[in-house]
Protein backbone atom coordinates (compact mmCIF):
# COMPACT_ATOMS: atom_id res chain seq x y z
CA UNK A 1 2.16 -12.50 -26.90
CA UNK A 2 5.82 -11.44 -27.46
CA UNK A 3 8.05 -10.76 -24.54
CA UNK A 4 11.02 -9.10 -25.27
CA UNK A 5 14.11 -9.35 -22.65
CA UNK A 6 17.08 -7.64 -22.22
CA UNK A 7 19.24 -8.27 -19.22
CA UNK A 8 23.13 -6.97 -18.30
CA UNK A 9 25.45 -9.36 -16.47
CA UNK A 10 24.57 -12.22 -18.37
CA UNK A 11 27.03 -13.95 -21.14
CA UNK A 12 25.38 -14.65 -24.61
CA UNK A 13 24.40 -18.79 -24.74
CA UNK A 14 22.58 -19.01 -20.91
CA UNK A 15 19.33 -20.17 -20.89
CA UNK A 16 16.39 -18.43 -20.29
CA UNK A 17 13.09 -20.11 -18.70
CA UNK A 18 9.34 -19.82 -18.97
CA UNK A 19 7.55 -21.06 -16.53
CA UNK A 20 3.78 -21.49 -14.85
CA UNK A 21 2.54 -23.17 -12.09
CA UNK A 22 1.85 -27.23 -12.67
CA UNK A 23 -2.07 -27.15 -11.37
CA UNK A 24 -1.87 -30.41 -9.74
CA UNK A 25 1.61 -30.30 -7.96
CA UNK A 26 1.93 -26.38 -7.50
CA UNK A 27 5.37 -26.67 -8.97
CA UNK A 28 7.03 -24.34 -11.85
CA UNK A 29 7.00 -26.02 -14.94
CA UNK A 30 9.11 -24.72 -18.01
CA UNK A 31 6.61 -24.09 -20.87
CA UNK A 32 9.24 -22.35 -23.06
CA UNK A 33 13.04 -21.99 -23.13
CA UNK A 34 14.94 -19.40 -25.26
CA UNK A 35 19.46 -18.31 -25.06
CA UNK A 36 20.10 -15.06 -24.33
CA UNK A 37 22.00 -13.07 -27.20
CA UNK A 38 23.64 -10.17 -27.70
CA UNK A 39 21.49 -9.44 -24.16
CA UNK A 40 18.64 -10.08 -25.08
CA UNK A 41 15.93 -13.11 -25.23
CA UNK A 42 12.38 -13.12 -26.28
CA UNK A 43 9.66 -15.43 -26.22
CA UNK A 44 6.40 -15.93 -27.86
CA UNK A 45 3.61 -17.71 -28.40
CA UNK A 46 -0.34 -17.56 -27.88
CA UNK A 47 -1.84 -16.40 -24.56
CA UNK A 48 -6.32 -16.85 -24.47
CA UNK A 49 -6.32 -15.55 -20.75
CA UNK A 50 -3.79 -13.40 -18.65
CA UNK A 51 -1.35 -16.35 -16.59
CA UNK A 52 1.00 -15.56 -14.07
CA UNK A 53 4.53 -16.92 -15.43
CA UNK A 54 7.78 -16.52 -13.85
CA UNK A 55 11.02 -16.12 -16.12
CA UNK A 56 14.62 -17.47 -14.64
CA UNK A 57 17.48 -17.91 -15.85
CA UNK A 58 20.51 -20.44 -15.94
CA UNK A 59 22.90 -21.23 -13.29
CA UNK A 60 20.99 -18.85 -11.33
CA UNK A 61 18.97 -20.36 -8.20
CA UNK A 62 16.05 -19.17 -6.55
CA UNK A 63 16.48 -15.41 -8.60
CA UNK A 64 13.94 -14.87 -11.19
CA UNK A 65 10.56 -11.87 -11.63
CA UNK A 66 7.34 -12.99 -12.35
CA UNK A 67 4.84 -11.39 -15.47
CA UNK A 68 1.42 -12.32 -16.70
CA UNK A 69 1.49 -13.56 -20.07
CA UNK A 70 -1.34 -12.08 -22.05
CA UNK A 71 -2.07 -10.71 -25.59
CA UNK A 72 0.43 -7.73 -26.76
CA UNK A 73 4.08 -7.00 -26.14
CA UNK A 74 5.58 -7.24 -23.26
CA UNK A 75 8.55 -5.62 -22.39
CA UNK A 76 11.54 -6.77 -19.30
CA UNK A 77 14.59 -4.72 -17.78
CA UNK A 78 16.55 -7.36 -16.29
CA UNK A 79 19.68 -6.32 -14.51
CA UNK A 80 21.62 -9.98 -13.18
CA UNK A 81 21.85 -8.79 -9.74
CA UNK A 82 18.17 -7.42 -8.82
CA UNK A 83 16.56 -9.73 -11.12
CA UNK A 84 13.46 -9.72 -8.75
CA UNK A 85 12.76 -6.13 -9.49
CA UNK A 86 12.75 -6.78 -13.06
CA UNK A 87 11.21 -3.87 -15.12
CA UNK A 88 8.03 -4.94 -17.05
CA UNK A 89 5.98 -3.19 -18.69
CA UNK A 90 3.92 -2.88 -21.96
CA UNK A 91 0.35 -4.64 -21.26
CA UNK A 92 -2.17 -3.48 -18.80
CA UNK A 93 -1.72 -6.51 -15.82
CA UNK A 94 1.65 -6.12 -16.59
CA UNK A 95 1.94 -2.45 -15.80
CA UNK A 96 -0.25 -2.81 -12.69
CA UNK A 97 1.87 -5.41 -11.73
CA UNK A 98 4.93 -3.02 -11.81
CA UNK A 99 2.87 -0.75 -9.85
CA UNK A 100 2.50 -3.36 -7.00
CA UNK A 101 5.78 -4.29 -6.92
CA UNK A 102 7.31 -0.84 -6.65
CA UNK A 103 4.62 -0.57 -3.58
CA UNK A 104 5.71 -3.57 -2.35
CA UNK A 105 9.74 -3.11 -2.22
CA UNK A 106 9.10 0.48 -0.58
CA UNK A 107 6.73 -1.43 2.02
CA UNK A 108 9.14 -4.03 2.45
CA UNK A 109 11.73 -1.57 3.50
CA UNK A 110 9.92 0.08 5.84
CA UNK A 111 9.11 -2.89 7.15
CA UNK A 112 12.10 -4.01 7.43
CA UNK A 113 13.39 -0.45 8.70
CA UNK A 114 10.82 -0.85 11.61
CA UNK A 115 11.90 -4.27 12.83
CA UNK A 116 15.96 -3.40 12.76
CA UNK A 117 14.86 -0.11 14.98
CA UNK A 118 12.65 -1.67 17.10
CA UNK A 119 13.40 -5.13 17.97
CA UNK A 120 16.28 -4.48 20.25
CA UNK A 121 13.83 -2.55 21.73
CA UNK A 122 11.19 -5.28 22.43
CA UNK A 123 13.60 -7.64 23.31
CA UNK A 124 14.81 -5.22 26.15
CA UNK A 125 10.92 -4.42 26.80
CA UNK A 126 11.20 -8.59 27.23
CA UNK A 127 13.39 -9.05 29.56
CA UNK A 128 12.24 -6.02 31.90
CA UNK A 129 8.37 -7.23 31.28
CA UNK A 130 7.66 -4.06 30.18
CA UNK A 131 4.31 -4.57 28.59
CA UNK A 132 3.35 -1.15 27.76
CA UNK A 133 6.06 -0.72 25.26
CA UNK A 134 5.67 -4.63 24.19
CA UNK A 135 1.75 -3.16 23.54
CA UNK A 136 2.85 -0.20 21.84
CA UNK A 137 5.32 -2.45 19.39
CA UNK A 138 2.74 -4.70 18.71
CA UNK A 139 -0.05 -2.06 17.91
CA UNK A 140 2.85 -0.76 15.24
CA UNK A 141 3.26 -3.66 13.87
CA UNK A 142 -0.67 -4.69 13.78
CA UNK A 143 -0.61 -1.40 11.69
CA UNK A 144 2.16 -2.22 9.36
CA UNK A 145 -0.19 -5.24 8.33
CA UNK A 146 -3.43 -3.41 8.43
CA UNK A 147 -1.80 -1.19 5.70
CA UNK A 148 -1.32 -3.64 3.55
CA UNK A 149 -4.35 -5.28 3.53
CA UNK A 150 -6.12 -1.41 3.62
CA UNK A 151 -3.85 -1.00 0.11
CA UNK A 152 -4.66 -4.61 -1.66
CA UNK A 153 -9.00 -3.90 -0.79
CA UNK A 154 -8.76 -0.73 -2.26
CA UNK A 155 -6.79 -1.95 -5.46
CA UNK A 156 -9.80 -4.22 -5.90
CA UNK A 157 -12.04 -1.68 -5.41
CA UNK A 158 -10.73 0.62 -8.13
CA UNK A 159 -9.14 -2.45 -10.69
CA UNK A 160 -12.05 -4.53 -11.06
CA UNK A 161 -10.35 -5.22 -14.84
CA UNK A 162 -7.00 -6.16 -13.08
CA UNK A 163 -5.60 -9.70 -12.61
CA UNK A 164 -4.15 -8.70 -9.44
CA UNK A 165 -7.64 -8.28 -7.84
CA UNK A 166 -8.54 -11.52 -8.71
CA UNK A 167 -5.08 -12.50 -7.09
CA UNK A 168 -6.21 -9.97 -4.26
CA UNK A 169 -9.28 -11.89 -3.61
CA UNK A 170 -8.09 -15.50 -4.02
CA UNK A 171 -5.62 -14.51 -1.12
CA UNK A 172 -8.34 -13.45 1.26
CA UNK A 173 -9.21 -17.26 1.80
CA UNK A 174 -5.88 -17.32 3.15
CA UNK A 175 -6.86 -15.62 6.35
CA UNK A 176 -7.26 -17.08 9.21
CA UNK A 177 -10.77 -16.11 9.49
CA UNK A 178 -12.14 -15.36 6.07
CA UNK A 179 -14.80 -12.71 5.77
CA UNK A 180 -16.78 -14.40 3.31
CA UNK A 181 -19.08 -11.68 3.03
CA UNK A 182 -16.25 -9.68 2.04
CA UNK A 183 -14.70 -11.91 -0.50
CA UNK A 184 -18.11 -12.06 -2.36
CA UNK A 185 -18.91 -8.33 -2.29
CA UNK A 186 -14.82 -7.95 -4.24
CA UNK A 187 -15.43 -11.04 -6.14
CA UNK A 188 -19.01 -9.40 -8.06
CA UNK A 189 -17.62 -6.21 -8.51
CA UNK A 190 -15.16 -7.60 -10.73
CA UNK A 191 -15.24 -7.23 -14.24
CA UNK A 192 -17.34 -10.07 -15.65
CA UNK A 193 -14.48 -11.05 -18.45
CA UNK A 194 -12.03 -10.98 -15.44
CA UNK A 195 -14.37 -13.50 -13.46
CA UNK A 196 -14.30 -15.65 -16.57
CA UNK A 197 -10.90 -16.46 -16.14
């Protein structure tokens, strides 16, 4: 693999970090660490599977954009202050990975839209024990979840290559009640190279 960075905002000399997930603590661990110059940084190496990494950068907490690091070149926008929505692009998980995340900020703000309208509303609804608008909030918001969870089955449904359905389908155990039915059904129409990961 060979990702090639280029970010504004940052002076030549700051550190750049690769990172994965330690599988017995859960915790990033730096695999790889390359300077920025002249704006730009790249890394490479050897990748056998698709891995979620996360790249972040010096002097700079809690702000970085994750990528999966797989065969081919991968390519990163990085602007210092949105660093988050990093632009990546250039191998397939990577581009469907884009994909989500541009679903995801729009959702987000929606989201977020809905509450800021809405929750002096509730809290009035609160104090006058007005449960039919409470109920009416709450259906909203019920809906606003159902959505996403309507948007990540379908992904699997039509990505079976993707490593975001696998993602997709690990988070279903994360439910409070886990349709296991469900979860198998996603799981074996996967691609059987993407199961093998």
């Amino acid at each position: 693999y060979k990702i090639s960075g280029e970010i504004n905002g940052l002076a030549d000399g700051t550190k750049v970090f690769l990172e994965k997930q330690d599988e017995q603590t859960g915790m990033p661990v730096s695999v790889d660490t390359v300077t920025i110059e002249k704006g730009k940084f790249v890394f490479e190496g050897e990748a056998k599977e698709p891995v979620i990494h996360g790249i972040r950068f010096e002097n700079i907490p809690n702000a970085g954009f994750a990528l999966f690091v797989e065969k081919g070149n991968i390519s990163a926008k990085v602007n210092k202050d949105s660093i988050g929505l990093a632009k990546i692009a250039g191998t397939y998980n990577n581009d469907e990975l884009s994909k989500y995340i541009k679903f995801n900020t729009d959702f987000e703000k929606k989201f977020l839209d809905f509450r800021k309208k809405n929750m002096p509303i509730y809290q009035e609804a609160e104090k006058k024990k007005d449960t039919v608008t409470m109920n009416k909030l709450n259906k909203e918001l019920v809906a606003f979840q159902n959505e996403r969870v309507s948007y990540n089955e379908k992904y699997i449904e039509s990505n079976p290559k993707s490593m975001l359905s696998l993602i997709f389908v690990q988070g279903m155990f994360g439910s409070q009640t886990p349709d296991l039915v469900k979860i198998k059904k996603f799981f074996d129409n996967l691609d059987s190279e993407l199961k093998e990961t």
